[in-house]
Protein backbone atom coordinates (compact mmCIF):
# COMPACT_ATOMS: atom_id res chain seq x y z
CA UNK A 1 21.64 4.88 19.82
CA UNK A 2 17.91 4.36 19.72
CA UNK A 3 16.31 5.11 22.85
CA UNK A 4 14.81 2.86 25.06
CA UNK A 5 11.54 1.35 25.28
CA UNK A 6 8.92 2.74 27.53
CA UNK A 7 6.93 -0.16 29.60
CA UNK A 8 3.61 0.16 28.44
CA UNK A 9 2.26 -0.32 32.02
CA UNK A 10 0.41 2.61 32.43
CA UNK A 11 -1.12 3.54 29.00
CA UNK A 12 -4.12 3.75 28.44
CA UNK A 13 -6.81 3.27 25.11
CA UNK A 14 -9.23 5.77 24.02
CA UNK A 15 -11.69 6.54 21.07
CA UNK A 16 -9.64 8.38 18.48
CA UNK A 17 -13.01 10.52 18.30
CA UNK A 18 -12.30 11.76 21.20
CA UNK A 19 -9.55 13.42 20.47
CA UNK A 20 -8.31 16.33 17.99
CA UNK A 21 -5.83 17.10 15.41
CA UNK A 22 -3.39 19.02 17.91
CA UNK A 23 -3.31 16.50 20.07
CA UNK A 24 -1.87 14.52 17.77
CA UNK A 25 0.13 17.15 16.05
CA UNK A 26 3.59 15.64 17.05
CA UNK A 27 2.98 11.97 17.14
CA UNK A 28 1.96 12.12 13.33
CA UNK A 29 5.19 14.50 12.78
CA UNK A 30 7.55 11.74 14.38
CA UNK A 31 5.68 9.06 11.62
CA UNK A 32 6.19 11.90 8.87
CA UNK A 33 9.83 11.68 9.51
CA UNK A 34 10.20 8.17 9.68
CA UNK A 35 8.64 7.60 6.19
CA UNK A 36 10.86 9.64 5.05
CA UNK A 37 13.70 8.67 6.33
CA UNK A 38 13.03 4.46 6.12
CA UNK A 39 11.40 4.96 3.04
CA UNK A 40 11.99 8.38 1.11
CA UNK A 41 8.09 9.27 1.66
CA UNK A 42 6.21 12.45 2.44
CA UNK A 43 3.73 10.87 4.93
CA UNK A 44 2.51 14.58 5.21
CA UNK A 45 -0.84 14.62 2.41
CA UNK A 46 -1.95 11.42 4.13
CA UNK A 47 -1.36 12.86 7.67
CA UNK A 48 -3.58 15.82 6.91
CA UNK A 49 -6.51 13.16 5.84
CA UNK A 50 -5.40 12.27 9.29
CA UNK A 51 -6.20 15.17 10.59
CA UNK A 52 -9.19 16.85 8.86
CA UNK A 53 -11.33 13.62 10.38
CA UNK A 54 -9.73 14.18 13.58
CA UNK A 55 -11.32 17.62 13.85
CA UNK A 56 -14.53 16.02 12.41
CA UNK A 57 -14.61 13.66 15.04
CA UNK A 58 -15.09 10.97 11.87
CA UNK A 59 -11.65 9.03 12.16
CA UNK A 60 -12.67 5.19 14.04
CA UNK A 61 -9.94 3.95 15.66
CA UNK A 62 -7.76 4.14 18.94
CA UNK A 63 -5.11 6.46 20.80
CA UNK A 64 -2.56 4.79 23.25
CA UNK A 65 -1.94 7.59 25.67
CA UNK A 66 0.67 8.02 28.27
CA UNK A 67 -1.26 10.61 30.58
CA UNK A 68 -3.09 12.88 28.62
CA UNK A 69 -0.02 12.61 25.58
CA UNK A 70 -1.01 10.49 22.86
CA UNK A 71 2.44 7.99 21.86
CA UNK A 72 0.20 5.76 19.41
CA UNK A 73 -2.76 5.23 17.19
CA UNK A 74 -4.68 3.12 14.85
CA UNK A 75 -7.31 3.82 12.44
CA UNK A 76 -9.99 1.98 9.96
CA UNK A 77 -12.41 2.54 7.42
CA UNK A 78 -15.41 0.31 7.09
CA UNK A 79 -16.21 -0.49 3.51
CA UNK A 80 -19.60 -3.05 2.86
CA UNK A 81 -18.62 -6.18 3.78
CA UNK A 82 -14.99 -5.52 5.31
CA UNK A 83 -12.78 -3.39 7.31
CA UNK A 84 -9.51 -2.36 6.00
CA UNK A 85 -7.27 -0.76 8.86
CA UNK A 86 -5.50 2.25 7.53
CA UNK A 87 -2.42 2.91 9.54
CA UNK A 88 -1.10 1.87 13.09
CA UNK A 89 2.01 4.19 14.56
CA UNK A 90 3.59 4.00 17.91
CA UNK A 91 6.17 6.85 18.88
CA UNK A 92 9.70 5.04 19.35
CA UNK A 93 10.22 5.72 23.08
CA UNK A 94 7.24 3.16 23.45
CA UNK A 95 7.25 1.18 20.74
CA UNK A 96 7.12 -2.15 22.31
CA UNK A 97 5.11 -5.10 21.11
CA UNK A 98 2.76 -4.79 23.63
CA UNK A 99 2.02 -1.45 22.91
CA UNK A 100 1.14 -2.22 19.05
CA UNK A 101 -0.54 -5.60 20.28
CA UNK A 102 -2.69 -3.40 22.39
CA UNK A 103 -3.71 -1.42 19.96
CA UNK A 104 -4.56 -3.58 17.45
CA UNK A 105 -5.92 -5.88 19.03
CA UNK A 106 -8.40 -3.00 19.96
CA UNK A 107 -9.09 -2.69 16.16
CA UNK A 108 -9.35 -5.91 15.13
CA UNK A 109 -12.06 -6.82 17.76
CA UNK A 110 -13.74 -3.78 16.73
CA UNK A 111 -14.22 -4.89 13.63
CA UNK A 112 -14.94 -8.40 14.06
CA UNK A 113 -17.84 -7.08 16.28
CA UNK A 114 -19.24 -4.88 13.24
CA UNK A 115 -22.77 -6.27 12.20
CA UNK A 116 -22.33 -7.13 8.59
CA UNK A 117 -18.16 -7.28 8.49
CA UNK A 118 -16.18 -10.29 7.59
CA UNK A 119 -13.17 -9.56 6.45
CA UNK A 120 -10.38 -7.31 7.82
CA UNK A 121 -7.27 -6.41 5.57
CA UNK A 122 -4.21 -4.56 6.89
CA UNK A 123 -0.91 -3.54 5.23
CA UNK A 124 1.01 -1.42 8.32
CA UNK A 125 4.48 -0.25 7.18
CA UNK A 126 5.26 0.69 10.96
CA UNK A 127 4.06 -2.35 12.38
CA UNK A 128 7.32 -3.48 13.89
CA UNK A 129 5.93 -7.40 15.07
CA UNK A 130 6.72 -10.79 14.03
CA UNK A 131 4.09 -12.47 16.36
CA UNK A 132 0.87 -11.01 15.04
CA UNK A 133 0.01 -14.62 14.46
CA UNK A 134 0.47 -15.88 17.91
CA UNK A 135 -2.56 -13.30 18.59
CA UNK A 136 -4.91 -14.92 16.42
CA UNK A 137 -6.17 -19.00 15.77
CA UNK A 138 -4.49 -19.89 12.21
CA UNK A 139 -8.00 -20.42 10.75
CA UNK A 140 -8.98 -16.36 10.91
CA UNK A 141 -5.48 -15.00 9.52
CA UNK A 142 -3.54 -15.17 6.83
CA UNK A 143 0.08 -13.77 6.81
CA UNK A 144 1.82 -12.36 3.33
CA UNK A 145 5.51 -11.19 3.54
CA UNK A 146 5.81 -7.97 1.29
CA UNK A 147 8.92 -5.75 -0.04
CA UNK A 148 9.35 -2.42 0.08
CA UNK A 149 11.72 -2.15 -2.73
CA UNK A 150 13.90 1.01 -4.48
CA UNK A 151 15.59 1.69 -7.36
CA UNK A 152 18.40 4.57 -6.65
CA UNK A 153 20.01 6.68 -9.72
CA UNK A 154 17.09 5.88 -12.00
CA UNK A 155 18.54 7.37 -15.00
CA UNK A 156 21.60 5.34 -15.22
CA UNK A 157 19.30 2.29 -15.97
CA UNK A 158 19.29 0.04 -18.72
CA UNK A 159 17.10 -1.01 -21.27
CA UNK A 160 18.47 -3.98 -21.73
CA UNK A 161 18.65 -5.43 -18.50
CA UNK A 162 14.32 -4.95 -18.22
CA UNK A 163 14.57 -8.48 -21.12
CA UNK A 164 12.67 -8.84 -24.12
CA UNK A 165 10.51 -6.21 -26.08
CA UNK A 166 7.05 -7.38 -27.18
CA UNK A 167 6.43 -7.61 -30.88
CA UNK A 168 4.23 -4.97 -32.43
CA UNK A 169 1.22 -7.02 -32.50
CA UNK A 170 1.20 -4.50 -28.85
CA UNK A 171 1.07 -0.49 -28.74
CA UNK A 172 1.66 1.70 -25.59
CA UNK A 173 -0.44 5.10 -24.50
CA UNK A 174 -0.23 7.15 -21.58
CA UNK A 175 -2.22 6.71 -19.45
CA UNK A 176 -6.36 8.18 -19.92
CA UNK A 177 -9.19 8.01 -17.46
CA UNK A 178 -11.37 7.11 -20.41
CA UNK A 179 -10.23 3.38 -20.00
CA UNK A 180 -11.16 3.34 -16.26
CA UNK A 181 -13.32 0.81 -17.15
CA UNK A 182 -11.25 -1.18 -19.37
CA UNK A 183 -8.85 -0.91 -16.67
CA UNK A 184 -10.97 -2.75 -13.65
CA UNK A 185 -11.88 -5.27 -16.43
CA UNK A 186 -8.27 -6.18 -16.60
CA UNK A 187 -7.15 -6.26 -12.73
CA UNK A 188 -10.06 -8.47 -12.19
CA UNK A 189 -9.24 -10.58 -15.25
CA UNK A 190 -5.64 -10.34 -14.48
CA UNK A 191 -5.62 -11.27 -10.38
CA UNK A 192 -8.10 -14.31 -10.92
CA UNK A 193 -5.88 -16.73 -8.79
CA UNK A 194 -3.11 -14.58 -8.00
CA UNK A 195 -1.66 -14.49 -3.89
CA UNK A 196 -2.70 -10.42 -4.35
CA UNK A 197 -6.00 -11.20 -4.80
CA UNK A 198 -6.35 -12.87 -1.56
CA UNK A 199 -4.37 -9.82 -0.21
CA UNK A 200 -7.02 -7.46 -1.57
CA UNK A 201 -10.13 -8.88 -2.48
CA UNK A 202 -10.84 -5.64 -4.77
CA UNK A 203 -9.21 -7.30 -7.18
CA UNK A 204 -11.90 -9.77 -7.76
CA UNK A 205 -14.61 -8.19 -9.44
CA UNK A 206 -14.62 -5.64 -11.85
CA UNK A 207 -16.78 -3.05 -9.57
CA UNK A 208 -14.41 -3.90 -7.05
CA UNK A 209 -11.30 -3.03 -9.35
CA UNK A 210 -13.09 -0.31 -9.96
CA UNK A 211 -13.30 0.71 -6.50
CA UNK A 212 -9.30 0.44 -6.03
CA UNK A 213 -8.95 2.57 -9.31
CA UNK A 214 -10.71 5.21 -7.77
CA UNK A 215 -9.11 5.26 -4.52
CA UNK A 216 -5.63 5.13 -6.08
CA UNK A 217 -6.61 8.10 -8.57
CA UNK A 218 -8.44 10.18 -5.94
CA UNK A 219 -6.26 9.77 -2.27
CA UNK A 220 -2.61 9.89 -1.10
CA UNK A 221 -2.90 6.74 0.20
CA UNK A 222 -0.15 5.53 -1.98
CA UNK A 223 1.12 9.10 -3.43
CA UNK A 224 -0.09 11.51 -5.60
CA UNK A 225 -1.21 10.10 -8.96
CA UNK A 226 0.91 10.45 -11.50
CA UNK A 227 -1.04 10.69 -15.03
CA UNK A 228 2.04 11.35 -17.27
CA UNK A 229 4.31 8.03 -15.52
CA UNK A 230 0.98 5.73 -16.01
CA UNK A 231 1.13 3.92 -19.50
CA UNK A 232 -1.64 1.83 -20.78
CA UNK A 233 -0.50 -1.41 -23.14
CA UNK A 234 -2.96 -2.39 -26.29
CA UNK A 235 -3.66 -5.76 -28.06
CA UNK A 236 -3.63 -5.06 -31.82
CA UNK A 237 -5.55 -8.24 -32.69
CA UNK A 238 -8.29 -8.01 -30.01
CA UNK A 239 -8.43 -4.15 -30.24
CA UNK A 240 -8.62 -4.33 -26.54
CA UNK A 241 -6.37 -2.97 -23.45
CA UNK A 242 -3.64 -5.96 -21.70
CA UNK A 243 -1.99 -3.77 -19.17
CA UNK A 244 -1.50 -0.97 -17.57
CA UNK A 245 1.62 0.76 -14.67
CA UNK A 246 -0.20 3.23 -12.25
CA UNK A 247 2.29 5.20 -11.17
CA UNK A 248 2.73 7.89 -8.10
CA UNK A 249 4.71 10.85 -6.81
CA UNK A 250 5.65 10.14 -3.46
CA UNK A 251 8.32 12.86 -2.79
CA UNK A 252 9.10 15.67 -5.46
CA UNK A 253 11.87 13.18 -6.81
CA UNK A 254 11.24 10.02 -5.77
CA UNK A 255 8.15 8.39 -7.93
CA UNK A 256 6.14 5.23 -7.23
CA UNK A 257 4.98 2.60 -8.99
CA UNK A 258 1.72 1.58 -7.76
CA UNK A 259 0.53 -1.19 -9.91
CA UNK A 260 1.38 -3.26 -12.73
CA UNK A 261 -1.09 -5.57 -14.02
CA UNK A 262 -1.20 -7.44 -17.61
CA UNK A 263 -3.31 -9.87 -19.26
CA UNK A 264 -3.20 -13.72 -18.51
CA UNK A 265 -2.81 -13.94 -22.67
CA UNK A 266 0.25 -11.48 -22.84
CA UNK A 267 2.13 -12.67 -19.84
CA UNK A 268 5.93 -13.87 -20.48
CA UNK A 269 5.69 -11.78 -23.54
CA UNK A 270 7.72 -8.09 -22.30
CA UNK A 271 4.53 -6.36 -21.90
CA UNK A 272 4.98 -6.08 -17.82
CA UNK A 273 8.38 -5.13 -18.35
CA UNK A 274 8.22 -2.51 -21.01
CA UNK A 275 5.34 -0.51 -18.75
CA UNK A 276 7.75 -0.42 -16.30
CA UNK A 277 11.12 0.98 -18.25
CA UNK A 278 8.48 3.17 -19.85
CA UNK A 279 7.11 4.69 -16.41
CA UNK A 280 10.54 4.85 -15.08
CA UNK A 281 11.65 6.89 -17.59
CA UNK A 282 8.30 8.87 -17.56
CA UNK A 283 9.86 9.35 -13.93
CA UNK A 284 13.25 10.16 -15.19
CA UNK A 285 11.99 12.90 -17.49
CA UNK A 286 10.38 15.02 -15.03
CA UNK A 287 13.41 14.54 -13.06
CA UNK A 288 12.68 12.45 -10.71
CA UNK A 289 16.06 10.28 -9.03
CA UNK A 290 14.28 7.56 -7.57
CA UNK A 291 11.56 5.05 -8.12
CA UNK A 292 10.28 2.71 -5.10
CA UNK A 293 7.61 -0.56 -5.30
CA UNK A 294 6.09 -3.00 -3.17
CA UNK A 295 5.62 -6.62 -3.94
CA UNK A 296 4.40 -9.60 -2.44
CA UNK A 297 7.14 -12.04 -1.58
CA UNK A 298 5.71 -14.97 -3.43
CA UNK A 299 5.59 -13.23 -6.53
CA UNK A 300 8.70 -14.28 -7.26
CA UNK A 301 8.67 -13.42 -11.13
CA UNK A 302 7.88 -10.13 -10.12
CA UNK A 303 10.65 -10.20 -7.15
CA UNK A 304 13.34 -11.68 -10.43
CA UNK A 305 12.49 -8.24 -12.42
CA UNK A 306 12.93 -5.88 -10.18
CA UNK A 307 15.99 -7.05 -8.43
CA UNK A 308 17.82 -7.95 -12.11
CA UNK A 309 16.59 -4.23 -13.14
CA UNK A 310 17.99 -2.64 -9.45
CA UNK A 311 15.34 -2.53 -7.10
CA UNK A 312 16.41 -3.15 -3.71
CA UNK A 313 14.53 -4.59 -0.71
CA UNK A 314 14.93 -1.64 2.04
CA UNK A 315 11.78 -2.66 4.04
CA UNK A 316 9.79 -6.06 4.61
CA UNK A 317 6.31 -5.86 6.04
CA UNK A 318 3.61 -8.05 6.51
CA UNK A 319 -0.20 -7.75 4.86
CA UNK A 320 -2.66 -9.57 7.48
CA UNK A 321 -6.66 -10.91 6.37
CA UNK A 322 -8.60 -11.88 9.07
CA UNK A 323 -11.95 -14.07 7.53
CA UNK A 324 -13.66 -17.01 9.15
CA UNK A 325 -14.99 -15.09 12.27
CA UNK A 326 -18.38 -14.68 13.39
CA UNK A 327 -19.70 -10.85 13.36
């Protein structure tokens, strides 16, 4: 049986840069186990980011603390124009929704008191709320329901079942950080109208794409990259790249894919699903067991694939944008 609830009555908020990495040594423990156990995730290379700006006294955000024991946190990373809030954890004992109102409702007017910001986007896993929105007038945020979604016994999968193959007017290549730019030419080609682009607005320019490319290549923020599961599709005609699967490690056997993306002009023609049977098997071969996604709910094309292929839903979060505020 889950323990109770604490009543948040006494907690109090302070300036994550007032604090250091020990202090928070068994709060971010307690999150490392429950990634891995809700989602088969080793939360541990992104804790350690965690805690190397912790120690630099460089990590913006907020500690609830019960005493002088810290039982929750948030943190953000101002980027130009926008904050995107990184992570927001409260230990189960106190995980009430007045505790994770408090603190992000700490962030958020952080942020929306930053000279220069005007957008705030937030995906939190742990965020265990339904009534962010009652926080919040309807005009400044925006709600998307996401899935968490995994695919057990990845080697017993079937071709077949992923639907048509493309023609061979398309070739496929691992993946090669020579086409990095080719690559943020095609997300922001690709997500021109599309409900992720108002998720992420990275997605909407090329140096933004580019941006996103980098991150995913460079930080744990969504695994470790995975160069020999990524697989790059080519046009034939136009000589050109129209997709690409970015995959991730996110536990030694469980891989991740972390984006699929194909060109407006080869959509409805296998190309999606062929990068994905070809990165699952990339995952297969290096003997991986498992393969996990996310996806936005009203994707529903996207939702169709991976359930018909065996992707489950084990987890439904929510990404939040907050716009239309003055700063």
């Amino acid at each position: 049986m889950a323990a109770q609830a604490k009543q948040p009555l006494h907690l109090e908020v302070l300036d994550l840069r007032h604090l250091q990495a020990h202090q928070l040594a068994g709060l971010l423990e307690e999150e490392s186990r429950v990634w891995a156990h809700r989602l088969r995730w080793d939360f541990h290379p992104s804790s350690e980011i965690v805690r190397r700006y912790l120690d630099l006294r460089a990590l913006t955000g907020y500690a609830l603390l019960d005493g002088r024991e810290p039982v929750g946190y948030s943190y953000y990373v101002h980027e130009d124009h926008k904050v995107l809030i990184g992570d927001l954890f409260v230990s189960e004992p106190y995980r009430t929704l007045e505790a994770q109102h408090t603190l992000l409702r700490h962030v958020v007017e952080t942020a929306q008191n930053t000279p220069g910001v005007r957008r705030i986007e937030a995906q939190l896993m742990m965020l265990e709320s339904p009534a962010v929105d009652l926080l919040y007038p309807a005009a400044e945020l925006s709600i998307f329901e996401r899935h968490f979604m995994l695919a057990g016994e990845v080697a017993g999968l079937r071709r077949e079942t992923f639907g048509r193959t493309p023609g061979s007017g398309v070739s496929f290549e691992r993946w090669s950080e020579q086409h990095v730019d080719a690559a943020a030419g095609l997300i922001a080609r690709s997500y021109q109208g599309h409900v992720d682009s108002r998720i992420n607005d990275q997605y909407r320019s090329v140096t933004g794409a580019r941006r996103f490319l980098h991150n995913i290549i460079q930080y744990p923020g969504c695994g470790a990259f995975d160069a020999s599961g990524a697989m790059m599709a080519f046009d034939r005609d136009r000589h050109e790249l129209c997709g690409i699967s970015l995959t991730s490690l996110v536990e030694p056997r469980v891989g991740h894919i972390t984006q699929i993306c194909v060109a407006p002009e080869r959509r409805s023609a296998g190309v999606g699903s062929e990068l994905l049977w070809r990165s699952i098997r990339a995952f297969v071969d290096r003997g991986c067991d498992a393969v996990s996604l996310t996806v936005t709910a009203a994707n529903t094309g996207a939702v169709r694939l991976y359930e018909r292929v065996g992707f489950h839903t084990i987890r439904r979060f929510r990404a939040y944008v907050w716009e239309g505020f003055r700063s």
